[in-house]
N, C-alpha and C. Protein backbone atom coordinates (compact mmCIF):
# COMPACT_ATOMS: atom_id res chain seq x y z
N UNK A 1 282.65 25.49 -22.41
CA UNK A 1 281.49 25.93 -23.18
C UNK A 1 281.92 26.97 -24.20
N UNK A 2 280.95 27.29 -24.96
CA UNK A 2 281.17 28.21 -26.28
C UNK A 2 280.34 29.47 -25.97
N UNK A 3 280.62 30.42 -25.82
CA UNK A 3 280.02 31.80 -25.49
C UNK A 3 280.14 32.46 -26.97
N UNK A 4 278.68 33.18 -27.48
CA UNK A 4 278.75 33.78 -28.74
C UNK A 4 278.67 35.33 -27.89
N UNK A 5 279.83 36.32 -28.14
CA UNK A 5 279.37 37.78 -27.56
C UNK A 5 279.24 38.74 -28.89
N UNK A 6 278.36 39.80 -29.04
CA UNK A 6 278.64 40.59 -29.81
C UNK A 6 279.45 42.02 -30.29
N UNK A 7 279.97 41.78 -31.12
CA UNK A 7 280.37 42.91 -31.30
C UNK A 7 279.92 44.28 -31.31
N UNK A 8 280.58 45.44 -31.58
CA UNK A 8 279.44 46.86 -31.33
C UNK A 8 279.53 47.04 -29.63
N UNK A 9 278.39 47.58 -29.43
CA UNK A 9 277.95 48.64 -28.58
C UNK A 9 277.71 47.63 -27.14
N UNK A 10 276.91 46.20 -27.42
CA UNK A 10 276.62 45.03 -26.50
C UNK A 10 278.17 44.46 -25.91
N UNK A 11 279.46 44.52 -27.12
CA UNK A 11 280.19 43.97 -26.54
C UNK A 11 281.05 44.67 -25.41
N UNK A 12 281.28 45.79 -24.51
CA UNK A 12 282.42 45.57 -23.36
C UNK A 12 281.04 45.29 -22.10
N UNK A 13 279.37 45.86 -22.09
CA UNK A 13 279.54 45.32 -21.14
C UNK A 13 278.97 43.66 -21.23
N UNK A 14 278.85 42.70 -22.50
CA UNK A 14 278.95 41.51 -22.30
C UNK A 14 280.22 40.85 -21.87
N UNK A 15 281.35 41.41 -21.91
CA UNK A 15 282.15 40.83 -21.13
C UNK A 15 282.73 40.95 -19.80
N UNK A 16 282.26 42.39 -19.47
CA UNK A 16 282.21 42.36 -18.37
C UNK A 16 281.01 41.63 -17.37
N UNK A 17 279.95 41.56 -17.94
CA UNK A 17 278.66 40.31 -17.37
C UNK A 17 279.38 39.19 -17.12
N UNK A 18 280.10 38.47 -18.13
CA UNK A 18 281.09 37.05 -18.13
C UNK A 18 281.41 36.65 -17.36
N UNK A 19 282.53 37.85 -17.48
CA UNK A 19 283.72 38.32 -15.87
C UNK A 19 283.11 38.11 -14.89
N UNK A 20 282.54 38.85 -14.47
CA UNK A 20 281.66 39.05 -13.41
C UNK A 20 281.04 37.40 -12.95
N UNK A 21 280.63 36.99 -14.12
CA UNK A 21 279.65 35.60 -13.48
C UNK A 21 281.06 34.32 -13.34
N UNK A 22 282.47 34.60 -13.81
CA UNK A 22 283.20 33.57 -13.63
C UNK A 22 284.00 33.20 -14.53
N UNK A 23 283.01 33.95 -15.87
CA UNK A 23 283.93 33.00 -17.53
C UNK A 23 285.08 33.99 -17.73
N UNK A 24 286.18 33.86 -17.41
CA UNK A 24 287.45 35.09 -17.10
C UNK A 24 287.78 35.17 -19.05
N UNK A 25 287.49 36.74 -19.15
CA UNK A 25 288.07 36.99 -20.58
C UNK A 25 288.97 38.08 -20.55
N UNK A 26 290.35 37.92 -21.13
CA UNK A 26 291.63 39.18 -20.93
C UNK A 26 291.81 39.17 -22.78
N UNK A 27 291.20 40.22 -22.97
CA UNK A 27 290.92 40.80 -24.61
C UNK A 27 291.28 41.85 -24.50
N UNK A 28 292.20 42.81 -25.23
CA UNK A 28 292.58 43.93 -25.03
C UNK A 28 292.39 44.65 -26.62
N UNK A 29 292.28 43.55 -27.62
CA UNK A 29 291.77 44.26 -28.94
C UNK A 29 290.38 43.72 -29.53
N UNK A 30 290.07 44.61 -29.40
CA UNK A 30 287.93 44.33 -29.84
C UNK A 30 287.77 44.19 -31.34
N UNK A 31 289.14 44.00 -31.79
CA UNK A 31 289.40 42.89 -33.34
C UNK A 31 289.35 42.06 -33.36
N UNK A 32 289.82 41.10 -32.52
CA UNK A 32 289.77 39.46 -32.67
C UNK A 32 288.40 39.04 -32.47
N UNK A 33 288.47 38.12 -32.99
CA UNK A 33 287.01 37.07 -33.52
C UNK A 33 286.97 35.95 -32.30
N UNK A 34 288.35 35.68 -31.97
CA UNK A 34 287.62 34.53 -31.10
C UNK A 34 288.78 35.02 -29.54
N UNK A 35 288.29 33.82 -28.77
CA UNK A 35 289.42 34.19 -27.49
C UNK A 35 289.40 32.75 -26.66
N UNK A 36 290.40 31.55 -26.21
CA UNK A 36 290.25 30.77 -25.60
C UNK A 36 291.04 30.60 -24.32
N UNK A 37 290.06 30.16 -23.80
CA UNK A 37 290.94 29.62 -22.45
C UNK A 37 290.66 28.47 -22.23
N UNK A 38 291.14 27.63 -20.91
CA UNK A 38 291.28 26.33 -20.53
C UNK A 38 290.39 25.86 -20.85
N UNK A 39 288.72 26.49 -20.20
CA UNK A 39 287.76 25.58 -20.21
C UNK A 39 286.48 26.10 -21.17
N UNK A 40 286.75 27.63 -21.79
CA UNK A 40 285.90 28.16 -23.00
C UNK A 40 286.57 28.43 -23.75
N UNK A 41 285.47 28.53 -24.92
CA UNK A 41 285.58 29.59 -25.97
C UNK A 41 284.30 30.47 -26.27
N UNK A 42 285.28 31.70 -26.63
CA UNK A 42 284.27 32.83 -26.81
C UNK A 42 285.12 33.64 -28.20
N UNK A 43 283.43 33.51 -28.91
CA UNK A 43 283.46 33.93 -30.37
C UNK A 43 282.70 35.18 -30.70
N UNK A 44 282.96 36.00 -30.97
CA UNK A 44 282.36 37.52 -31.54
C UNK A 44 281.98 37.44 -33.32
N UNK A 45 280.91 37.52 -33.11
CA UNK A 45 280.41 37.73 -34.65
C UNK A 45 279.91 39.26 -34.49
N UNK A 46 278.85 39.51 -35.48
CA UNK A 46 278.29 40.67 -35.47
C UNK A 46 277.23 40.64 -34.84
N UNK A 47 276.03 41.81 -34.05
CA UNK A 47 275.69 41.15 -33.62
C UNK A 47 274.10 40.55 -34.22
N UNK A 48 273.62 40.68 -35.77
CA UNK A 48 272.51 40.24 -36.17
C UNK A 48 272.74 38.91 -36.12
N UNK A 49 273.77 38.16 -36.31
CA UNK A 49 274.44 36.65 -36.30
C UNK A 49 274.21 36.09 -35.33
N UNK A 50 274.36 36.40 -33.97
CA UNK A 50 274.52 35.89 -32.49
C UNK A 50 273.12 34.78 -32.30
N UNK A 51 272.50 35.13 -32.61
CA UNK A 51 271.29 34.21 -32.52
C UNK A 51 271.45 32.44 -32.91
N UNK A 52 271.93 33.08 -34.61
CA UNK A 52 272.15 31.82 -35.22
C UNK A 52 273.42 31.31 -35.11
N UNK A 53 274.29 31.65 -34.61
CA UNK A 53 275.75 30.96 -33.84
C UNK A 53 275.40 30.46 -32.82
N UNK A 54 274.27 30.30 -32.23
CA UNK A 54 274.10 29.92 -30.67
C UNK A 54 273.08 28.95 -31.72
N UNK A 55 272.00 28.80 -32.17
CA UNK A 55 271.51 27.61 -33.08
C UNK A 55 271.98 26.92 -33.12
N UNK A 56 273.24 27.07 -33.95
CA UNK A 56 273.84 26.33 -34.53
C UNK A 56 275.67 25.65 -34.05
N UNK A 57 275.77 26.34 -33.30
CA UNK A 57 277.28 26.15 -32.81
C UNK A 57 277.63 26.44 -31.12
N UNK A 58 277.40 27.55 -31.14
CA UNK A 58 278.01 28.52 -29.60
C UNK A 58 276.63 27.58 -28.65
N UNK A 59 277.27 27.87 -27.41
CA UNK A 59 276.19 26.93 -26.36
C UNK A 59 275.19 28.16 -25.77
N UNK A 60 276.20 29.48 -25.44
CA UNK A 60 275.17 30.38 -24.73
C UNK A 60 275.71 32.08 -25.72
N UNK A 61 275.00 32.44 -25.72
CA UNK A 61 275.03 33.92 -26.25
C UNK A 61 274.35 35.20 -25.60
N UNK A 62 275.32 36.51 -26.34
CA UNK A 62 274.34 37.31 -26.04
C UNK A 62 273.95 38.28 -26.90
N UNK A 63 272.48 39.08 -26.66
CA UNK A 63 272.15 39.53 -28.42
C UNK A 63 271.27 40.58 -27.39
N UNK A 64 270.63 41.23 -28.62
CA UNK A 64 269.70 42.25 -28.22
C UNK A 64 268.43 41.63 -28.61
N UNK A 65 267.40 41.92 -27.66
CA UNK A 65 266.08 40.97 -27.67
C UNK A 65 265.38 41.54 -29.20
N UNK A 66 265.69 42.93 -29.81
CA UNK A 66 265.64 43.05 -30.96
C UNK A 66 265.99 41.97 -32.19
N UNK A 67 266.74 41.54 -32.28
CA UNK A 67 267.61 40.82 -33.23
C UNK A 67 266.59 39.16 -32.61
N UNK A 68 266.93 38.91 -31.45
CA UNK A 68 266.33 37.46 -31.30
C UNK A 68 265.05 37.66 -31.93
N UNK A 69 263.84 38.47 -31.53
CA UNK A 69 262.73 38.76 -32.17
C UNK A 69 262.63 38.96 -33.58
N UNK A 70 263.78 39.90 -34.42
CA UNK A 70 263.82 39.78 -35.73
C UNK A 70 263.73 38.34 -36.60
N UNK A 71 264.86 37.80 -36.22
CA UNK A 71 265.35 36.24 -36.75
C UNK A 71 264.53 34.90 -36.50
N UNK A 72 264.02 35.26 -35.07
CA UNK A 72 263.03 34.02 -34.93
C UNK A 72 264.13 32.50 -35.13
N UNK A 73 265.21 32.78 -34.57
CA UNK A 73 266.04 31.41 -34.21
C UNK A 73 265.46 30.55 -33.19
N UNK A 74 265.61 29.70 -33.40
CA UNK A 74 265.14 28.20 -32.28
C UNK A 74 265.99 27.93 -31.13
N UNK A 75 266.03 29.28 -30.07
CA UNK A 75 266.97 28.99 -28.77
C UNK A 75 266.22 29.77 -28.22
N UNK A 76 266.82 29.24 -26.90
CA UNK A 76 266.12 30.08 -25.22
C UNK A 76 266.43 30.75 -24.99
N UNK A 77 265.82 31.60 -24.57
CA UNK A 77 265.94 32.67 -23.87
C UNK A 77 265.82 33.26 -22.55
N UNK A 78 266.94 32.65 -21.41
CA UNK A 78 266.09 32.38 -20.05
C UNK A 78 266.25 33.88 -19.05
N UNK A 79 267.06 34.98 -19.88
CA UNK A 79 266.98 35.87 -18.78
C UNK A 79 267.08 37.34 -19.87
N UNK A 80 266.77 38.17 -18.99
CA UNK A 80 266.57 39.48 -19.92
C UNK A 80 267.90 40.29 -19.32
N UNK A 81 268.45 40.95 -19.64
CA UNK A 81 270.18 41.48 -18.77
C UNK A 81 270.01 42.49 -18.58
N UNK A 82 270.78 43.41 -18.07
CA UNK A 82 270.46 44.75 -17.41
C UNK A 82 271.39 46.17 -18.43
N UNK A 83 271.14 45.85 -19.14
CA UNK A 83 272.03 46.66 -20.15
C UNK A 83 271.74 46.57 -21.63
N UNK A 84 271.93 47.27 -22.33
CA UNK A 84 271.90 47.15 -23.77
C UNK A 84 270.52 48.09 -24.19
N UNK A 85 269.93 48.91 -22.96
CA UNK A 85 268.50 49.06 -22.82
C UNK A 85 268.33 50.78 -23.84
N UNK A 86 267.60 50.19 -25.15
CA UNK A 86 266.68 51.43 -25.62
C UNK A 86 265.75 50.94 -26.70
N UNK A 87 265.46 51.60 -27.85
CA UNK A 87 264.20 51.53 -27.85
C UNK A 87 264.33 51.69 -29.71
N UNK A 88 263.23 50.42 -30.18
CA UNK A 88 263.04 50.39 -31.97
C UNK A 88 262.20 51.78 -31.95
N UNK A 89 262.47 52.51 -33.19
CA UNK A 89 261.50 53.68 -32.74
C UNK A 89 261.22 53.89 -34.67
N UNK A 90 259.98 54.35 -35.09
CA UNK A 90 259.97 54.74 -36.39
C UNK A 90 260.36 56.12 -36.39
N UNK A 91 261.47 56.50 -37.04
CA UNK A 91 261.77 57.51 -37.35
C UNK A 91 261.60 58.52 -38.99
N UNK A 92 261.86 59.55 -39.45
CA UNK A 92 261.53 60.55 -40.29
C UNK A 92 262.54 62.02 -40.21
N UNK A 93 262.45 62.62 -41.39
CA UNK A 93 263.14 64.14 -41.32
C UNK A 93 261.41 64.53 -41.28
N UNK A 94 260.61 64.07 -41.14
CA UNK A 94 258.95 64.70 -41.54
C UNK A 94 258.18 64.53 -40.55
N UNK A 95 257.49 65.61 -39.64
CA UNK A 95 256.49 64.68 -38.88
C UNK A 95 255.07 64.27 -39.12
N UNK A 96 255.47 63.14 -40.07
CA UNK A 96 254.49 62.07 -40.05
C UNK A 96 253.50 61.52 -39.12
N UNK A 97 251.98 61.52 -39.64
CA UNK A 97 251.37 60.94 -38.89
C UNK A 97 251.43 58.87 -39.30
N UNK A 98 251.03 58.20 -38.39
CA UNK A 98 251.58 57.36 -39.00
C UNK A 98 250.29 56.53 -40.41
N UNK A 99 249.35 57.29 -39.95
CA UNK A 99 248.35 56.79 -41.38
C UNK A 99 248.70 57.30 -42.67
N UNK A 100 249.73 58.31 -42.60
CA UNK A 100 250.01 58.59 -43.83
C UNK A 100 251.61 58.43 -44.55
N UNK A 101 251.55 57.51 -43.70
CA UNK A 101 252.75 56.56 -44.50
C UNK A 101 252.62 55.31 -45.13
N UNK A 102 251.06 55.19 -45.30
CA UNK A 102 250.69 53.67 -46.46
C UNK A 102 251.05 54.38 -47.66
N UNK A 103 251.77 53.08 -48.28
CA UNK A 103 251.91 52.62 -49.53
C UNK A 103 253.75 53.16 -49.42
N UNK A 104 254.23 54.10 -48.95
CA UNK A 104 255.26 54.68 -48.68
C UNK A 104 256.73 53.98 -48.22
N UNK A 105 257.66 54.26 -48.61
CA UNK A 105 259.26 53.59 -48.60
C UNK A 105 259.80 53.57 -47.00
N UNK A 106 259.57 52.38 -46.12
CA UNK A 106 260.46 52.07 -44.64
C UNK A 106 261.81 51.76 -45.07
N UNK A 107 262.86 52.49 -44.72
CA UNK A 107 264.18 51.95 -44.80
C UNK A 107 264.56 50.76 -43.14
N UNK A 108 264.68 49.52 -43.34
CA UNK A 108 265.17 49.47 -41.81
C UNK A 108 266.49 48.24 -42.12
N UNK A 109 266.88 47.58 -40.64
CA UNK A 109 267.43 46.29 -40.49
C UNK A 109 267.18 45.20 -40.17
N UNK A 110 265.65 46.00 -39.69
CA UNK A 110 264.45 44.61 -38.87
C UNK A 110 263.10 44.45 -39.65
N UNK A 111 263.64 44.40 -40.84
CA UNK A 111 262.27 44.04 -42.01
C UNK A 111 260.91 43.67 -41.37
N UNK A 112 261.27 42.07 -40.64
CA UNK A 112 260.52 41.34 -39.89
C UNK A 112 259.54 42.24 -39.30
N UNK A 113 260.32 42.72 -38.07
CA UNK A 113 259.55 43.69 -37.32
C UNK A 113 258.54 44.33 -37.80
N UNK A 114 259.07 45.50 -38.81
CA UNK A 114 258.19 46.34 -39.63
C UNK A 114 257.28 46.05 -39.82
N UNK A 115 257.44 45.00 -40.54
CA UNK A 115 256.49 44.42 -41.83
C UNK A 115 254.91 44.04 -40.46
N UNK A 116 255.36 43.47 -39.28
CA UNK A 116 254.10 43.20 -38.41
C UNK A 116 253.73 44.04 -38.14
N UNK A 117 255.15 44.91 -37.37
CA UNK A 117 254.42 46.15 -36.90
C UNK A 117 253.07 47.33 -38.03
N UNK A 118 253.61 47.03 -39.02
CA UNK A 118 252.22 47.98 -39.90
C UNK A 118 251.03 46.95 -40.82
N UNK A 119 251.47 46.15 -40.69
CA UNK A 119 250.88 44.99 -40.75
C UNK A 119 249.45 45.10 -39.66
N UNK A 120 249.76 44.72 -38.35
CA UNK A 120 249.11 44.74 -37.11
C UNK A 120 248.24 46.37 -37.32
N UNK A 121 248.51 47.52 -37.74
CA UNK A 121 247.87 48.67 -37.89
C UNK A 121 246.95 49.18 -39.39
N UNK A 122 247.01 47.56 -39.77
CA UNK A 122 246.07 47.71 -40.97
C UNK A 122 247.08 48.78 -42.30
N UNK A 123 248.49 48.44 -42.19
CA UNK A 123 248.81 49.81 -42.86
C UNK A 123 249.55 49.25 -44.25
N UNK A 124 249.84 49.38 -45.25
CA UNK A 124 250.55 48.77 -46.53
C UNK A 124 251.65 49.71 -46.25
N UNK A 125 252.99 49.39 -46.76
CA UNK A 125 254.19 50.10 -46.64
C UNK A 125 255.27 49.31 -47.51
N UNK A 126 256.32 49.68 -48.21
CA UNK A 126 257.39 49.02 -49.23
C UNK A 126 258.48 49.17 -48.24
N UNK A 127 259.35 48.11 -47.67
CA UNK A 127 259.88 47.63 -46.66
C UNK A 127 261.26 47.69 -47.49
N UNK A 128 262.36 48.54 -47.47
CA UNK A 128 263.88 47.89 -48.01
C UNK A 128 264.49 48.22 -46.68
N UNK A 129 265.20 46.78 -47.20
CA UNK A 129 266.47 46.29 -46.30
C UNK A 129 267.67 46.92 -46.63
N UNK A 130 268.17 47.79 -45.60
CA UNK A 130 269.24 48.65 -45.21
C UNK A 130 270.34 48.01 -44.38
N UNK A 131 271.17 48.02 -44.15
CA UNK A 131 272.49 47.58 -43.17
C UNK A 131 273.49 48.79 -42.69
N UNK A 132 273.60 50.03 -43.40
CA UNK A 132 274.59 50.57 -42.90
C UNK A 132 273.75 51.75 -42.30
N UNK A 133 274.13 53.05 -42.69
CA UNK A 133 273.51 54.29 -41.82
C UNK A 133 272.28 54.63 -42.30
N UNK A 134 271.08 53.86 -41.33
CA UNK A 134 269.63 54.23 -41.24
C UNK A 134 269.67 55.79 -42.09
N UNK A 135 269.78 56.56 -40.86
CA UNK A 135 269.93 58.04 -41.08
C UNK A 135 269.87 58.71 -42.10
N UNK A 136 270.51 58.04 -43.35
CA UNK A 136 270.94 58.66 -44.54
C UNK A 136 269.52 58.90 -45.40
N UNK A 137 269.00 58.05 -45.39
CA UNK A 137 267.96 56.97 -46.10
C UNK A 137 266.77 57.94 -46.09
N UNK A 138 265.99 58.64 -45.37
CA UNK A 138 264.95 59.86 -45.37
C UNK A 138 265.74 61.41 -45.68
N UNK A 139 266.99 61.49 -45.82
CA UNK A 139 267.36 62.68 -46.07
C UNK A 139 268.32 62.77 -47.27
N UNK A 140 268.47 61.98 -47.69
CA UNK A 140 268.53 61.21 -49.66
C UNK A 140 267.42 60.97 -50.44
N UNK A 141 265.92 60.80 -49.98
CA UNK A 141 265.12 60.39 -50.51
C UNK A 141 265.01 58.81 -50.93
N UNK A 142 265.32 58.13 -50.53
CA UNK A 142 265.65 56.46 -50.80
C UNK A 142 264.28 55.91 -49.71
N UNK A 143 264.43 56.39 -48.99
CA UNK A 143 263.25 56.14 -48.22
C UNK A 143 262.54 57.31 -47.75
N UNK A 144 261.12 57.47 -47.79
CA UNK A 144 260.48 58.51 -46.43
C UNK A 144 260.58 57.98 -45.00
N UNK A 145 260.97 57.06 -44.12
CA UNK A 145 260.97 57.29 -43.06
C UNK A 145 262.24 55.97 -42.74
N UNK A 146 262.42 55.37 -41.73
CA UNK A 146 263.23 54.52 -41.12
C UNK A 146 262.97 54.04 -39.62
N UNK A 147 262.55 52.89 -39.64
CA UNK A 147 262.96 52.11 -38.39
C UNK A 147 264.33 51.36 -37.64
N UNK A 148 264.90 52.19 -36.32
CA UNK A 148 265.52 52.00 -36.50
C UNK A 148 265.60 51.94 -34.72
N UNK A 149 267.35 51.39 -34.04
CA UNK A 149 267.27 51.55 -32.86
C UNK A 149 267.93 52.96 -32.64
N UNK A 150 267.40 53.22 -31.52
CA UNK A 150 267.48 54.76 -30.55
C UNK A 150 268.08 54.76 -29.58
N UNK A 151 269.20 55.18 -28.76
CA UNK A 151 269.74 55.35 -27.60
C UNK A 151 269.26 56.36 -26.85
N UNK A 152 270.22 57.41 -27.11
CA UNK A 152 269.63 58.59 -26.77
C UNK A 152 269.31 59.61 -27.51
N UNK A 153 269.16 59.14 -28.57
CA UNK A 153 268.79 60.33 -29.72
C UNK A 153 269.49 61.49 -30.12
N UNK A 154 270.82 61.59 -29.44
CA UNK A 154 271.57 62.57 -30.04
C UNK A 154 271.79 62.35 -31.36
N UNK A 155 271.93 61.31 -32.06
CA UNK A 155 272.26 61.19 -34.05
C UNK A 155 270.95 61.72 -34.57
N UNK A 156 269.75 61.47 -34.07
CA UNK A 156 268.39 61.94 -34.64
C UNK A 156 268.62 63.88 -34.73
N UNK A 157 268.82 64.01 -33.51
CA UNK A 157 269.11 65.83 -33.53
C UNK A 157 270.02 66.00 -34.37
N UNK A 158 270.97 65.58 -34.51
CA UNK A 158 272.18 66.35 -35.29
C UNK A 158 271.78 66.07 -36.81
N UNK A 159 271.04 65.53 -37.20
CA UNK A 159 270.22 64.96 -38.72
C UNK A 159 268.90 65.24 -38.91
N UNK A 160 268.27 66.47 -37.97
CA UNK A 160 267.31 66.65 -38.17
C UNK A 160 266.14 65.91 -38.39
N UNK A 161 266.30 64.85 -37.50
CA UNK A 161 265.00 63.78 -37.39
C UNK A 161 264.32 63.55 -36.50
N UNK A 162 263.20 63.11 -36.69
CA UNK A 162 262.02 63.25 -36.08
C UNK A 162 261.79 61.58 -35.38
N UNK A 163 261.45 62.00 -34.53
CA UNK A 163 261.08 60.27 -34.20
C UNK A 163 259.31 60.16 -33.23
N UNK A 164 258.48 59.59 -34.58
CA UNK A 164 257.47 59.52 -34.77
C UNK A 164 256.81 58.74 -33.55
N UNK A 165 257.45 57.15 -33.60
CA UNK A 165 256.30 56.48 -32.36
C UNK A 165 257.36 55.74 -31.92
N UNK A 166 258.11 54.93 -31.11
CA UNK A 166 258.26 54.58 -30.23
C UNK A 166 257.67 52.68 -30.63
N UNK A 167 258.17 51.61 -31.02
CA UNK A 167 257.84 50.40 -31.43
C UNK A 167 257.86 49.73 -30.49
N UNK A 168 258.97 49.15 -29.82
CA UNK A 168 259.28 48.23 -28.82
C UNK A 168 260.61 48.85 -27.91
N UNK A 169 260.60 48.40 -26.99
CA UNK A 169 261.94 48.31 -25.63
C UNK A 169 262.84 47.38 -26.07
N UNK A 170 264.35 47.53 -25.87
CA UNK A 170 265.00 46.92 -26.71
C UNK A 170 265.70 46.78 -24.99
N UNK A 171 266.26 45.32 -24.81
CA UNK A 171 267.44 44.96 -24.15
C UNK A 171 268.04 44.03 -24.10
N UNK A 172 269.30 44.11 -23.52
CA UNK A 172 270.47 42.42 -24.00
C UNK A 172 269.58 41.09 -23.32
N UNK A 173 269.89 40.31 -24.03
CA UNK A 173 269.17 38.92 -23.57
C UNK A 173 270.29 38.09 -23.60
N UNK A 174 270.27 37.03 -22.55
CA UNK A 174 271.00 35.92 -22.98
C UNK A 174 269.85 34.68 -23.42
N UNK A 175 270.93 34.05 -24.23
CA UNK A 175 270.01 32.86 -25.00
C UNK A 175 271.15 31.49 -25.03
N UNK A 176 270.36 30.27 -24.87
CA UNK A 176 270.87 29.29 -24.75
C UNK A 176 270.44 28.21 -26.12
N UNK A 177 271.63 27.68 -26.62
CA UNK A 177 271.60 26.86 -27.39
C UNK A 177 270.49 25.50 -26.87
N UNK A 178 269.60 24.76 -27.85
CA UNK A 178 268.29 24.13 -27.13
C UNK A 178 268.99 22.63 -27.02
N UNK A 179 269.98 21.98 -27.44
CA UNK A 179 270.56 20.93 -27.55
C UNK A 179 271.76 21.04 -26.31
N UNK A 180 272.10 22.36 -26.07
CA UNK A 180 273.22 22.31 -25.16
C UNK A 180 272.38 22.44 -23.52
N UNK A 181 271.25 22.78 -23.71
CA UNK A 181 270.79 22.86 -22.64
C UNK A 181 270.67 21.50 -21.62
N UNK A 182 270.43 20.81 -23.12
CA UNK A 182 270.09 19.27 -22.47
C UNK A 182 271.44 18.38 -21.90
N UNK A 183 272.35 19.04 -22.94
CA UNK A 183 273.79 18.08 -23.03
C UNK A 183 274.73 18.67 -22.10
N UNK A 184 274.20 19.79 -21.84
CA UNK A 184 275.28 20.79 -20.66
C UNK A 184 274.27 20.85 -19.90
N UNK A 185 273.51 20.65 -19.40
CA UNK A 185 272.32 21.30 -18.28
C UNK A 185 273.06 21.94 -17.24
N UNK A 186 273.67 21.08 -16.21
CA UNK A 186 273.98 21.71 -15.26
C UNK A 186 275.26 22.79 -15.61
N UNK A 187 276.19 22.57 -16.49
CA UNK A 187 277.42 23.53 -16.68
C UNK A 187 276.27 24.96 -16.63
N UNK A 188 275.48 24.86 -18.08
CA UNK A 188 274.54 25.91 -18.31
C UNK A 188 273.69 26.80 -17.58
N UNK A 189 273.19 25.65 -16.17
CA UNK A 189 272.32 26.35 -15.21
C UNK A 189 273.30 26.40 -14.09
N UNK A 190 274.58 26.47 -14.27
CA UNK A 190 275.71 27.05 -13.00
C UNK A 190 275.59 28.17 -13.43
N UNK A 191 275.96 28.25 -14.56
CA UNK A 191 276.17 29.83 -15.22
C UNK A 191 274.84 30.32 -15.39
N UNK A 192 273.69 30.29 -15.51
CA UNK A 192 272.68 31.10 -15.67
C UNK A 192 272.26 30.95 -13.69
N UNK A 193 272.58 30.65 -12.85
CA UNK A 193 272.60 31.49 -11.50
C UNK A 193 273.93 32.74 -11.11
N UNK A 194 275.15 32.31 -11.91
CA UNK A 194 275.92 32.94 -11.64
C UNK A 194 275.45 34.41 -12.30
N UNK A 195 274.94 34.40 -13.35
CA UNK A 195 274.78 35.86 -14.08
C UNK A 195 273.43 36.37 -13.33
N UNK A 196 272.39 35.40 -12.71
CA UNK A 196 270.81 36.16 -11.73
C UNK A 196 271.45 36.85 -9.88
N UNK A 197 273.15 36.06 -9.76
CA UNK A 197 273.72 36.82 -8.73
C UNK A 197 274.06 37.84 -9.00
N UNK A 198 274.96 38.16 -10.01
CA UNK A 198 275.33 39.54 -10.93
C UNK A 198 274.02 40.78 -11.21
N UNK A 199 273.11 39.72 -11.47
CA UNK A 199 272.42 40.95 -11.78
C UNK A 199 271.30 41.77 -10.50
N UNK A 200 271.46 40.44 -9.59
CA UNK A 200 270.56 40.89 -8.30
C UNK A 200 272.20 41.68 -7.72
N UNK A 201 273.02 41.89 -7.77
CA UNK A 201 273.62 42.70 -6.80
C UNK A 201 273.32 44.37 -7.56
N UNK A 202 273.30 44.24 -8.70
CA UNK A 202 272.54 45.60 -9.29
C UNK A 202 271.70 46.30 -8.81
């Protein structure tokens, strides 16, 4: 089978999940793009990609339920994982109420999101698409505020930011390609008990 893992912050413990469920990976540089053995392959993209490599190519992946929700790719999603866990949050150097950020500049990476999320609150807002350091973006003036993900908020303190409301719970998901499900079923549902043993010994 084809395993899509991501790079960043999701990837050591997606491979240790792997490990753990059976798919043996010995990677010692978190540079390489791909890694094979006898009976897989496992490919590292970034991880806004992971979605649509599992669409389109990879059989099973893993992503942050953020990103699957952003992209709206056409794959399953049969288990939620025990890691990767924090939180989309609207952030600011200002504390903003959030009615008075209509008409006003969101810097984020999850447009999508945004755009419902103030959407759904009756609110107008000018949405640019950002990719590198959120952070910068309300304390340059390029944007008044930023949606963005949160761990533990130590980068917000050290940048003097504020973090306004709290959007959604963010955690790793695995997702299954919808063609491989059918054409691999059982390979696919060996491995999706092997990773619900992994995660029940948690």
């Amino acid at each position: 089978m084809k395993f899509a893992v991501p790079r960043g912050r999701l990837m050591k413990d997606s491979i240790s999940l792997l490990n753990k469920s059976g798919i043996r990976i010995d990677i010692k540089d978190d540079r390489k793009l791909f890694f094979y053995s006898s009976e897989n392959e496992i490919i590292f993209p970034k991880p806004m990609d992971i979605p649509t490599y599992v669409e389109y190519n990879a059989d099973i992946g893993i992503c942050g339920s953020d990103v699957l929700i952003e992209n709206k790719n056409y794959v399953f999603s049969p288990l939620e994982l025990d890691f990767g866990k924090c939180r989309l949050s609207l952030i600011s150097d200002k504390k903003y109420k959030i009615r008075d950020l209509y008409d006003l500049k969101i810097a984020t990476r999850h447009p999508e999101i945004t755009y419902n999320y103030f959407k759904n609150l009756g609110i107008n807002v000018n949405i640019i698409k950002l990719n590198g350091s959120l952070e910068i973006a309300p304390l340059t003036g390029i944007a008044d505020a930023i949606v963005d993900v949160v761990e533990t908020g130590e980068t917000l303190r050290k940048n003097n930011l504020v973090e306004i409301k709290k959007i959604m719970d963010i955690s790793a998901v695995l997702i299954v390609n919808r063609v491989s499900m059918k054409t691999k079923y059982d390979e696919i549902n060996n491995f999706i008990d092997s990773v619900k043993g992994v995660l029940y010994e948690y």
